[in-house]
N, C-alpha and C. Protein backbone atom coordinates (compact mmCIF):
# COMPACT_ATOMS: atom_id res chain seq x y z
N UNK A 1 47.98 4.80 -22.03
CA UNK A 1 48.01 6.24 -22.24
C UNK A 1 48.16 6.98 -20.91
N UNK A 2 48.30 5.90 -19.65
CA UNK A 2 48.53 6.89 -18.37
C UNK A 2 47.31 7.24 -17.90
N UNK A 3 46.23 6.72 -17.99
CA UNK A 3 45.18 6.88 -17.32
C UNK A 3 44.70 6.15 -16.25
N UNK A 4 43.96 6.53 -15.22
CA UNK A 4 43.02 4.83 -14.46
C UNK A 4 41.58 4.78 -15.26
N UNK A 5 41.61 4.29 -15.34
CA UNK A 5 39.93 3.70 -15.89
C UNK A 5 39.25 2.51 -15.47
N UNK A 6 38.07 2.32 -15.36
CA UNK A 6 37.46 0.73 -15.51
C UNK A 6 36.91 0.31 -16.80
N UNK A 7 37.22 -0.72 -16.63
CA UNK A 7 36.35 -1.04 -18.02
C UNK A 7 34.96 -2.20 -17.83
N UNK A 8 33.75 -1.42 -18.80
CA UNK A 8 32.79 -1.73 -18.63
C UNK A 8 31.88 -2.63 -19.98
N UNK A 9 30.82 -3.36 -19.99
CA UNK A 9 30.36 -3.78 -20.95
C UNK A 9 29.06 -2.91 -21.38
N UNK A 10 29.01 -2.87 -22.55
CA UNK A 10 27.64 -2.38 -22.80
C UNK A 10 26.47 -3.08 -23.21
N UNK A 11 26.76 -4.32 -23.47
CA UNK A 11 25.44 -5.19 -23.41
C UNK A 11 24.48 -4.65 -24.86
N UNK A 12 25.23 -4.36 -25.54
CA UNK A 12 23.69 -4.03 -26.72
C UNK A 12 23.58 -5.03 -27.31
N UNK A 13 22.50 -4.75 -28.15
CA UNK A 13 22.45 -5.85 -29.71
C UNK A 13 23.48 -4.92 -30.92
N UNK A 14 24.03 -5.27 -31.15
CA UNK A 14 24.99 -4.70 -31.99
C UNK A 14 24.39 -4.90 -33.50
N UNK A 15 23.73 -5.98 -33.90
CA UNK A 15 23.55 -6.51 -34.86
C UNK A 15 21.85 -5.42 -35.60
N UNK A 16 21.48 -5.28 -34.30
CA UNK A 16 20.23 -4.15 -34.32
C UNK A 16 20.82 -2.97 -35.20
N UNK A 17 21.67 -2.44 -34.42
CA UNK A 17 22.21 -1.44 -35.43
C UNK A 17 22.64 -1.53 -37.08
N UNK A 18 22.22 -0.60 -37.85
CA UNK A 18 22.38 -1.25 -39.39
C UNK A 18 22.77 0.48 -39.87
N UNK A 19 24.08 0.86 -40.39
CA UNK A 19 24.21 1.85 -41.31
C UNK A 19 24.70 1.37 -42.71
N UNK A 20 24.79 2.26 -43.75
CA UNK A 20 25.36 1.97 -45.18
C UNK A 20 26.27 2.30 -44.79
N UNK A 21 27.30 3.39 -44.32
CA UNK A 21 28.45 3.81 -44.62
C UNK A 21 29.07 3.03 -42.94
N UNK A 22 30.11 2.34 -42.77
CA UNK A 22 30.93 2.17 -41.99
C UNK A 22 30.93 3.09 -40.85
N UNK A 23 31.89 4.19 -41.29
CA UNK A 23 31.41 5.93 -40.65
C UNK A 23 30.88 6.16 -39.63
N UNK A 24 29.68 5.77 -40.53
CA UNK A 24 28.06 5.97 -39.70
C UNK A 24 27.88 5.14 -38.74
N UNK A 25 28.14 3.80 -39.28
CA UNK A 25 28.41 2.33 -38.31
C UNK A 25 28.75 2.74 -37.33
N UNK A 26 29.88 2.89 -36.87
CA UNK A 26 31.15 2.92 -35.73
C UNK A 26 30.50 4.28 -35.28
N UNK A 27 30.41 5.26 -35.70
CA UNK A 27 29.59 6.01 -34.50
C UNK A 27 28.47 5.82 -33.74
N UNK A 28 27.32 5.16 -34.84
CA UNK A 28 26.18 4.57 -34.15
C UNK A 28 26.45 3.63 -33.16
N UNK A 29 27.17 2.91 -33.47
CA UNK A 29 27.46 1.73 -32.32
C UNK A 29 28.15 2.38 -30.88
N UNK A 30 29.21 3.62 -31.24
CA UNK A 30 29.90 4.05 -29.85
C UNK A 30 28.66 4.77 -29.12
N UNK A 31 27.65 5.50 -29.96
CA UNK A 31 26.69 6.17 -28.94
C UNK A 31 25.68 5.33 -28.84
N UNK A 32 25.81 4.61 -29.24
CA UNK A 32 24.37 3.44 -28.35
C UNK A 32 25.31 2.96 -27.36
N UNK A 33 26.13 1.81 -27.40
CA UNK A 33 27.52 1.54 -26.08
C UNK A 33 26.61 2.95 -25.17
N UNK A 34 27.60 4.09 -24.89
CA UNK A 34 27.43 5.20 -24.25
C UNK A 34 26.43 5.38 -23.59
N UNK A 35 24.95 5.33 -24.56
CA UNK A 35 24.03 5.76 -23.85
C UNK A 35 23.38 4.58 -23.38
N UNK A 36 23.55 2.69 -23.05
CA UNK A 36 23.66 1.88 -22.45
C UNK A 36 24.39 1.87 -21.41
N UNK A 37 25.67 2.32 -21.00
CA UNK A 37 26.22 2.48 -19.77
C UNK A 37 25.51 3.77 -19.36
N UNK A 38 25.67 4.42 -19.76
CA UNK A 38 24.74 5.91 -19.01
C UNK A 38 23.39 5.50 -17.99
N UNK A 39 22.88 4.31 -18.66
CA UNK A 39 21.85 4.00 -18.28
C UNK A 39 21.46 3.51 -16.81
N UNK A 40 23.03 2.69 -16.94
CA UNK A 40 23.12 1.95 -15.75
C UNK A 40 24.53 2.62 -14.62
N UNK A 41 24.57 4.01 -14.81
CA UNK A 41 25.17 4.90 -13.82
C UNK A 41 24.94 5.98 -13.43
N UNK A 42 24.99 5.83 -12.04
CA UNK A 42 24.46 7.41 -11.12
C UNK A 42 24.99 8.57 -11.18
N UNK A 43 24.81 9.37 -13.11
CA UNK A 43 25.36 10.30 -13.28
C UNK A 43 25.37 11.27 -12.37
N UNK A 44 24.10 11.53 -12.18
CA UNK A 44 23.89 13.04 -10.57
C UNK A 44 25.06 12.26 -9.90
N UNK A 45 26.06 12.09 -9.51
CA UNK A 45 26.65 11.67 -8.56
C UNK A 45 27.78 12.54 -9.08
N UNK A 46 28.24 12.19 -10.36
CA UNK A 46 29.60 12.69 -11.30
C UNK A 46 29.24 13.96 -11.08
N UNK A 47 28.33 14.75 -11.51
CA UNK A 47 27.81 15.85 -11.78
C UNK A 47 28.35 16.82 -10.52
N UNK A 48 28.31 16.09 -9.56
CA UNK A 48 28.76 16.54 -7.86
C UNK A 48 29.62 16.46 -7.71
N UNK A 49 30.93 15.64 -8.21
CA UNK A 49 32.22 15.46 -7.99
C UNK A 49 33.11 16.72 -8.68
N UNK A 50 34.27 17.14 -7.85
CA UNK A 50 35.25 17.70 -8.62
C UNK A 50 35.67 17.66 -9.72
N UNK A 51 35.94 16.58 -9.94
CA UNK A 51 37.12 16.37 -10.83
C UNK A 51 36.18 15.50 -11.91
N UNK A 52 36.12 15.75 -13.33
CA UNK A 52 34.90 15.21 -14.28
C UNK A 52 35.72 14.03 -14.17
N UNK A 53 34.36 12.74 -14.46
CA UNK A 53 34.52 11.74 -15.08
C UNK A 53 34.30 11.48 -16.42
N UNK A 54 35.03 10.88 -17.52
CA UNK A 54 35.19 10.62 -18.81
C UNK A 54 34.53 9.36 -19.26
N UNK A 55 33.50 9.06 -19.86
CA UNK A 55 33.13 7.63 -20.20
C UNK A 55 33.49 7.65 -21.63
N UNK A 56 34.13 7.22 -22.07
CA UNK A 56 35.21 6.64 -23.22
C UNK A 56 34.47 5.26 -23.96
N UNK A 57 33.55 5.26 -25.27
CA UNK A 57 32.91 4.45 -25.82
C UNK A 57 33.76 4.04 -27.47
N UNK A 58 33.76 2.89 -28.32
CA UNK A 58 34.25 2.84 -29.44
C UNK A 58 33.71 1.46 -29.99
N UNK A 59 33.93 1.87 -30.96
CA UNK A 59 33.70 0.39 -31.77
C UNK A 59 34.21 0.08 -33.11
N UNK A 60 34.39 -0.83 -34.00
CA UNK A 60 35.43 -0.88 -35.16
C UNK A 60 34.82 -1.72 -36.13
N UNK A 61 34.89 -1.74 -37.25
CA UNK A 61 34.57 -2.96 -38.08
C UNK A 61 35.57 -2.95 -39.32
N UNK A 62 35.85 -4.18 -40.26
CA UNK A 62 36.78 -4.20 -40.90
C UNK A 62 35.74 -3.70 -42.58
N UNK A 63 36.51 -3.59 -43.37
CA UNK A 63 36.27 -3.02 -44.70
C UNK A 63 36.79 -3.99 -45.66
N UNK A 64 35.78 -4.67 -46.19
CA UNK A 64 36.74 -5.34 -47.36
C UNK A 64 36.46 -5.85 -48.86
N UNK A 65 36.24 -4.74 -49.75
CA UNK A 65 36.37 -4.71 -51.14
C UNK A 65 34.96 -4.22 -50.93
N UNK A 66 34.56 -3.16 -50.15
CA UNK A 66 33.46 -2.12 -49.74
C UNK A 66 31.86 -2.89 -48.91
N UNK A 67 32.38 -3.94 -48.50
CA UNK A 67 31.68 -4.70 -47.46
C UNK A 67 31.68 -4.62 -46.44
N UNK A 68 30.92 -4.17 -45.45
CA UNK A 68 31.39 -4.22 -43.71
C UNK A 68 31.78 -5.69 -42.64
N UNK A 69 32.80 -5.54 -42.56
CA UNK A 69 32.79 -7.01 -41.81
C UNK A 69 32.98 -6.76 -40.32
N UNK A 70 31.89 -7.46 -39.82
CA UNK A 70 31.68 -7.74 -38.24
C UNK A 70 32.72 -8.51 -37.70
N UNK A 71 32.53 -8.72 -36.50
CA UNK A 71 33.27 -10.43 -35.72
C UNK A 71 32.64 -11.52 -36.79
N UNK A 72 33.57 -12.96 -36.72
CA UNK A 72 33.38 -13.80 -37.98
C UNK A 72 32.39 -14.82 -37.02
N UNK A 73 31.05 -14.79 -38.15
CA UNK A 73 29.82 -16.00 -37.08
C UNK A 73 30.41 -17.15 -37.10
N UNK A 74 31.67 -17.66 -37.82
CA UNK A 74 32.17 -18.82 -37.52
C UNK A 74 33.23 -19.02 -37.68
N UNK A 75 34.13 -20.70 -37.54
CA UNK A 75 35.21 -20.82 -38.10
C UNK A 75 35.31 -20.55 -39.66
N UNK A 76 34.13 -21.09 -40.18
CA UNK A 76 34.51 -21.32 -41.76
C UNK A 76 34.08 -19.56 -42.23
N UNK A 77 33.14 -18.91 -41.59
CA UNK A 77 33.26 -17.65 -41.94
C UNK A 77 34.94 -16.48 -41.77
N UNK A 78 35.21 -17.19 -40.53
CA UNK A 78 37.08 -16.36 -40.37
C UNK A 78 37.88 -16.91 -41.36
N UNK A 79 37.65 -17.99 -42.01
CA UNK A 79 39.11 -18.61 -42.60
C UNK A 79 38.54 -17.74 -43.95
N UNK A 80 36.80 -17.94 -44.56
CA UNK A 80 36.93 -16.96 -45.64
C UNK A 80 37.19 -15.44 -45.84
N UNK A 81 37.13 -14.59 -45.01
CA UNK A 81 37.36 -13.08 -44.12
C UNK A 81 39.29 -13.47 -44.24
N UNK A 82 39.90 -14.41 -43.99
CA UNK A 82 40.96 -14.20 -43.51
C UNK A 82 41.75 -14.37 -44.95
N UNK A 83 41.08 -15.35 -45.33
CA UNK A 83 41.83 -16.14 -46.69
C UNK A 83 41.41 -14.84 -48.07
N UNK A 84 40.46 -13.98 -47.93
CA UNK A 84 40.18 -12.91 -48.67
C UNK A 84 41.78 -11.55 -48.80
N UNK A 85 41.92 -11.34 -47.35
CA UNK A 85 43.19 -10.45 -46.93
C UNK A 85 44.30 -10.96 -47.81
N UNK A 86 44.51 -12.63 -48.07
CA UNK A 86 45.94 -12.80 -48.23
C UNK A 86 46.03 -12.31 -49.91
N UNK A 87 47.17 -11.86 -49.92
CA UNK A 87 47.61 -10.97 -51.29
C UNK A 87 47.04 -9.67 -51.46
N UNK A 88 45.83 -9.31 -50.80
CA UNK A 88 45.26 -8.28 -51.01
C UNK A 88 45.57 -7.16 -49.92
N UNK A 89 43.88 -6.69 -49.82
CA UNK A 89 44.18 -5.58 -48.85
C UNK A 89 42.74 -5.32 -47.89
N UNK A 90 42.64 -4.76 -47.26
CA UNK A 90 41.35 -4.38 -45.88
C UNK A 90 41.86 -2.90 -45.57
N UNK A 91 40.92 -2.56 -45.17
CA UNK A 91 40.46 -1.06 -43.87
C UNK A 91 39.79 -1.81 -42.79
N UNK A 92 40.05 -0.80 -41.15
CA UNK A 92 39.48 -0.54 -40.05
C UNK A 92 38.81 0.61 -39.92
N UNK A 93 37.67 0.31 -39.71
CA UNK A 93 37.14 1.55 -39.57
C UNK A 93 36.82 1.58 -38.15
N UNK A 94 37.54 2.62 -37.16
CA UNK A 94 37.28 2.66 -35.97
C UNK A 94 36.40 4.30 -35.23
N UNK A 95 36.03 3.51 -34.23
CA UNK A 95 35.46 5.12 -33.49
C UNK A 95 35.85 5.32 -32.17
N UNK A 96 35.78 6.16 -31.71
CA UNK A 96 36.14 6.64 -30.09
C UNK A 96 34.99 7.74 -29.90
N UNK A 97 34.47 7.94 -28.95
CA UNK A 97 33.32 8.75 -28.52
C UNK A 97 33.21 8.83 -26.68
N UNK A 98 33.47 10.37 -26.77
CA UNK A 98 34.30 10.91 -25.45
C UNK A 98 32.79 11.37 -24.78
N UNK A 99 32.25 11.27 -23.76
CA UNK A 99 31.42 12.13 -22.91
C UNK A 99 31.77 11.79 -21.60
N UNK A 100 31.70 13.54 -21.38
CA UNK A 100 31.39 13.88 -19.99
C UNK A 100 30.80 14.24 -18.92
N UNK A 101 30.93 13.17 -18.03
CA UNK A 101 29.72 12.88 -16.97
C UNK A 101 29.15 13.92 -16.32
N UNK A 102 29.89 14.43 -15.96
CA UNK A 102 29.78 16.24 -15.16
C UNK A 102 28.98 17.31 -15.71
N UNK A 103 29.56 17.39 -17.13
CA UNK A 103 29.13 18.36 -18.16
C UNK A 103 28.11 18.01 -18.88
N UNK A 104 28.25 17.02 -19.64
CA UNK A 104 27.17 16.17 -20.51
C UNK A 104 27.87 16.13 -21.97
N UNK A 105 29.33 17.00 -21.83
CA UNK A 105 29.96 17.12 -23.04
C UNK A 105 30.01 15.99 -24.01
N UNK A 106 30.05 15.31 -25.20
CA UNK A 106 30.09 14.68 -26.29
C UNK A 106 30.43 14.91 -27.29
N UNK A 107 31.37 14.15 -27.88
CA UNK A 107 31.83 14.64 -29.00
C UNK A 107 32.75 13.21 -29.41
N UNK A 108 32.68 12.51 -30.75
CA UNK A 108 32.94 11.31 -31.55
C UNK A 108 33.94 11.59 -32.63
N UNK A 109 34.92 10.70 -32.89
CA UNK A 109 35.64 10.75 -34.34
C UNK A 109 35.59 9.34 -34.88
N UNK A 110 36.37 9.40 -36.15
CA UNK A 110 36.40 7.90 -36.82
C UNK A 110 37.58 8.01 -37.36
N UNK A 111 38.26 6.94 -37.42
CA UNK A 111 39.94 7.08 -38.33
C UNK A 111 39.58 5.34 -39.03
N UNK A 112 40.35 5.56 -40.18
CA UNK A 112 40.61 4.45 -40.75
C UNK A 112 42.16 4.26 -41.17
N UNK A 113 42.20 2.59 -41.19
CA UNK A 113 43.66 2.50 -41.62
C UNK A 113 43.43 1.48 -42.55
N UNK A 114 44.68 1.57 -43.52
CA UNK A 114 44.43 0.49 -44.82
C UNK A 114 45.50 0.03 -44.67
N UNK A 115 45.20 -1.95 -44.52
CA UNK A 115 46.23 -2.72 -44.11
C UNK A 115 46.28 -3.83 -45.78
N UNK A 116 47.60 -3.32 -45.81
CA UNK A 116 48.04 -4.33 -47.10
C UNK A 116 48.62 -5.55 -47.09
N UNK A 117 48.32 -6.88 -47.31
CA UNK A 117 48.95 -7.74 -46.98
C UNK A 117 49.38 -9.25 -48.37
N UNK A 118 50.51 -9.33 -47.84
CA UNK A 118 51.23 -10.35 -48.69
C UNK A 118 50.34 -11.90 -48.77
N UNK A 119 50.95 -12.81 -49.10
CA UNK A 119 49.82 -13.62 -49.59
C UNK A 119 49.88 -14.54 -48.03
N UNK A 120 49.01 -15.27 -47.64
CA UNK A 120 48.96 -16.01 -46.28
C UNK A 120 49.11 -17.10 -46.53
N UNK A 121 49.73 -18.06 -46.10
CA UNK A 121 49.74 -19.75 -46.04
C UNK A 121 48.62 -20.26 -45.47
N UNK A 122 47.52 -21.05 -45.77
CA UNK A 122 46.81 -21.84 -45.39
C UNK A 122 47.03 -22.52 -44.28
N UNK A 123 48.02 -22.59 -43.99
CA UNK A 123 48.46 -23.05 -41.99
C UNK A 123 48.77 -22.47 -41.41
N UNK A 124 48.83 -21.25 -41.78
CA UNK A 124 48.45 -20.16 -40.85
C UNK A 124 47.48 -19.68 -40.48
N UNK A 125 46.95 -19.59 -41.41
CA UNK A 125 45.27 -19.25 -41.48
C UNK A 125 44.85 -20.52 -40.19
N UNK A 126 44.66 -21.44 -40.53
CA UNK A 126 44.18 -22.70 -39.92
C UNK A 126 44.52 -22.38 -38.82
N UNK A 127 45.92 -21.92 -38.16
CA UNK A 127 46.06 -22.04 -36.75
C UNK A 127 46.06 -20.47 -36.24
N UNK A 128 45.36 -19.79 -37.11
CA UNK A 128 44.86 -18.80 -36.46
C UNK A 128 43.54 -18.79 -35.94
N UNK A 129 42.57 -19.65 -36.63
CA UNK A 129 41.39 -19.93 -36.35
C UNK A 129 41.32 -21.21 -35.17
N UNK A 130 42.06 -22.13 -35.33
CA UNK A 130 42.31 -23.14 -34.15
C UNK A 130 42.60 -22.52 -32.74
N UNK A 131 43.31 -21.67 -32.74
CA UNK A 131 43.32 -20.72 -31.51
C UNK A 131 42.51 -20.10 -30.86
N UNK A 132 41.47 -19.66 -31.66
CA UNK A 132 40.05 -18.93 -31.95
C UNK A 132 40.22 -17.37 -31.44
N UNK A 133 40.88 -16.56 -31.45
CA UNK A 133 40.98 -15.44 -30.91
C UNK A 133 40.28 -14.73 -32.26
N UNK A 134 40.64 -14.89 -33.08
CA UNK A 134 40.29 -14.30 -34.63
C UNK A 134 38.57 -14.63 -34.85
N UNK A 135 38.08 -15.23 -34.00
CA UNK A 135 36.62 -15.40 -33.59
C UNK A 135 35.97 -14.16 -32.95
N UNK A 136 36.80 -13.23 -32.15
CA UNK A 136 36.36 -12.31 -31.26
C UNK A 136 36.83 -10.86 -31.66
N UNK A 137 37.38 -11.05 -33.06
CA UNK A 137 37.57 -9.37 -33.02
C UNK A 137 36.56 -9.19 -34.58
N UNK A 138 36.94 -8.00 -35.40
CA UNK A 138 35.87 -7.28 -36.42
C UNK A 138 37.33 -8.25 -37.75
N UNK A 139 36.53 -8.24 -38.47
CA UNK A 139 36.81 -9.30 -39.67
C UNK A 139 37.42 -10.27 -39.43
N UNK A 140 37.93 -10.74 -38.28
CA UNK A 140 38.79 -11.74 -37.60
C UNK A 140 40.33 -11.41 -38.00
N UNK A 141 40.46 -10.26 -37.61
CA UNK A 141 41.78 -9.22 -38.41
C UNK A 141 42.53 -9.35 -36.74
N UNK A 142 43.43 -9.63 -36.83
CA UNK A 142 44.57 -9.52 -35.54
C UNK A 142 46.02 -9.42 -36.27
N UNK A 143 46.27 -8.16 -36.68
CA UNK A 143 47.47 -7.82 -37.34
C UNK A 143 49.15 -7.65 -36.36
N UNK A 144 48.40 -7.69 -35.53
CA UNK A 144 49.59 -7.56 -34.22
C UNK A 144 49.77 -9.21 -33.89
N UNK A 145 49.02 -10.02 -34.04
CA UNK A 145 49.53 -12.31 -33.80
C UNK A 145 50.58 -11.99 -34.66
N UNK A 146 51.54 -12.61 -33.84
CA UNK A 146 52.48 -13.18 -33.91
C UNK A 146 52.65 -14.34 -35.31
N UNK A 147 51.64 -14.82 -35.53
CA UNK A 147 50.90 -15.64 -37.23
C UNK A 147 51.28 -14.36 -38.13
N UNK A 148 50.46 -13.64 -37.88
CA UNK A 148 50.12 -12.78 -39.36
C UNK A 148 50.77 -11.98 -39.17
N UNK A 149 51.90 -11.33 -38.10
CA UNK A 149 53.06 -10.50 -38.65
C UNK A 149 53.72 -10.60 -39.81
N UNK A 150 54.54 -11.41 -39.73
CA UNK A 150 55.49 -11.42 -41.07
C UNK A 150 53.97 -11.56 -42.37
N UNK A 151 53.05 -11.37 -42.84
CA UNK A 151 52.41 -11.48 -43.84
C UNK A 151 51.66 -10.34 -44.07
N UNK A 152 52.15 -8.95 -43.33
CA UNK A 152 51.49 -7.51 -43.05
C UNK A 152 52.55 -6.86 -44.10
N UNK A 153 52.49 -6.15 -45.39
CA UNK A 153 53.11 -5.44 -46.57
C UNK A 153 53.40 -4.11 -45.37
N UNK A 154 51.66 -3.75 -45.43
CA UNK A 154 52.15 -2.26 -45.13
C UNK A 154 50.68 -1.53 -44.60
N UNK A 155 51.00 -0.85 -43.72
CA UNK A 155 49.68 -0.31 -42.80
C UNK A 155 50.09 1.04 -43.10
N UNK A 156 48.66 1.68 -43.65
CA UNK A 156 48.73 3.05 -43.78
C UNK A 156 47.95 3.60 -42.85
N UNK A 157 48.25 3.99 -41.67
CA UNK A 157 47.61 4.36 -40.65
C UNK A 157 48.54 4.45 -39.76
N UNK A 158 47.54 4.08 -38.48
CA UNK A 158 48.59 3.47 -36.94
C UNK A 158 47.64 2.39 -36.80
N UNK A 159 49.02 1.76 -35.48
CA UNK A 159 48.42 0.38 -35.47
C UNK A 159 47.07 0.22 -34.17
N UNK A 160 47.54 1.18 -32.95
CA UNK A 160 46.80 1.45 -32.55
C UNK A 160 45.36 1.72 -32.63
N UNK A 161 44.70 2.26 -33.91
CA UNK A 161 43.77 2.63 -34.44
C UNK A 161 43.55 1.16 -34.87
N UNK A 162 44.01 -0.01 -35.71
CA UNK A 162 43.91 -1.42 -35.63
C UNK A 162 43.45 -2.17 -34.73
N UNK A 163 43.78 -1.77 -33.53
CA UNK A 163 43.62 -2.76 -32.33
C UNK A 163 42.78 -2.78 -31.90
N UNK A 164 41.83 -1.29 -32.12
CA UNK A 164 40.54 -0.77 -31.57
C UNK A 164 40.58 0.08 -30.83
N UNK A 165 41.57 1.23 -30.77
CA UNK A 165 41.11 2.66 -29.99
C UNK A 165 42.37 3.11 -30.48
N UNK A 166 42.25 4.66 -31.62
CA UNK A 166 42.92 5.29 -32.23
C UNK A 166 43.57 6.17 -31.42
N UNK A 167 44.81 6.56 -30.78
CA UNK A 167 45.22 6.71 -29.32
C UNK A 167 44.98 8.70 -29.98
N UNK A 168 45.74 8.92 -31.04
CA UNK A 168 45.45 10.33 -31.04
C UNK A 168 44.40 11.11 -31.23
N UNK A 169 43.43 10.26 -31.59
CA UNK A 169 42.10 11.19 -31.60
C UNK A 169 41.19 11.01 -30.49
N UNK A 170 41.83 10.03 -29.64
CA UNK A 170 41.32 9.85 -28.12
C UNK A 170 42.02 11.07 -27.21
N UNK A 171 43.05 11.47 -27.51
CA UNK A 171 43.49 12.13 -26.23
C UNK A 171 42.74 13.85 -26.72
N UNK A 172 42.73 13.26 -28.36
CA UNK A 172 42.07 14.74 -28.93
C UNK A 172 40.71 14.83 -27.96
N UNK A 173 40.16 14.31 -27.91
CA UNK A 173 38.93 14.37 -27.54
C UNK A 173 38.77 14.48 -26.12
N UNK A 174 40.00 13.76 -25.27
CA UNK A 174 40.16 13.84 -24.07
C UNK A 174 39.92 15.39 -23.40
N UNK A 175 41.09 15.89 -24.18
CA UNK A 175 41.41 17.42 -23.80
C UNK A 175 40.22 18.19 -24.24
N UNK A 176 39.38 17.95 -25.29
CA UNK A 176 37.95 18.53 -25.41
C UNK A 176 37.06 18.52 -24.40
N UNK A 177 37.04 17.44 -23.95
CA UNK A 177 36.15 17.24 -22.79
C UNK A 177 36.30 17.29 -21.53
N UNK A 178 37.43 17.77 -21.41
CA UNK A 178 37.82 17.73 -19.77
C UNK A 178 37.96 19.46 -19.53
């Protein structure tokens, strides 16, 4: 998006956090993130600088047949998460949550996208999980592999918002806070 940034970890328990609605999820999780790095930076410092600094927090989980799905605790948990998608369909539910260091400004959104998909081959599946990348994201959903392209119907959204940071309601928020 043309920015410099660093990127940082936030170290929570993620699993601590518990909402009913998704929604709720993905915001709770971006302002805990947030106020974990906050923790461990010398805001009075920003506060003194010219030019604001932006700490940029988010988090995502997948949706599927009104279940929240995390990262998959295993192989045999991704292949069932994965093998669920084929013929059917999933949501992302993502967040972005903008504060500023200077100001103290804050302010969060959530977008979802509904990804429809054709039926999956079982060796695909398999060597999506053999790879293990589908280990490290929210339902073990990687709609952009090169695997599960051709088996994507139709994304009602953007894909961006998929990947884990919804680019237009980030810059929305950008320009809010700056």
């Amino acid at each position: 998006m043309g920015y410099e940034f660093t990127l940082m970890s936030a170290d929570i328990d993620e699993k601590g956090i518990r909402k009913e609605k998704p929604e709720e999820l993905v915001m709770a999780l971006a302002e805990a993130k947030a106020d974990a790095i906050l923790q461990r930076l010398p805001v009075s410092d920003y506060v003194k600088e010219a030019e604001p600094t932006l700490l940029i927090t988010s988090d995502q989980v997948v949706v599927y047949e009104g279940v929240i799905r995390e990262k998959p605790a295993n192989e045999e948990e991704a292949h069932q998460f994965i093998k669920g998608y084929s013929g059917g369909h999933a949501a992302t539910v993502g967040s972005v949550l903008v504060t500023n260091l200077k100001t103290g400004f804050r302010k969060g959104e959530w977008d979802r996208v509904e990804i429809h998909f054709h039926e999956i081959p079982d060796e695909v599946i398999e060597k999506l999980i053999e790879e293990g990348n589908v280990l490290h994201v929210a339902g073990g959903l990687l709609i952009e592999h090169p695997l599960i392209k051709p088996y994507i119907k139709q994304v009602v959204g953007t894909i961006d918002s998929v990947m884990g940071l919804p680019k237009a309601p980030t810059e929305k928020l950008i320009k809010e806070a700056v």
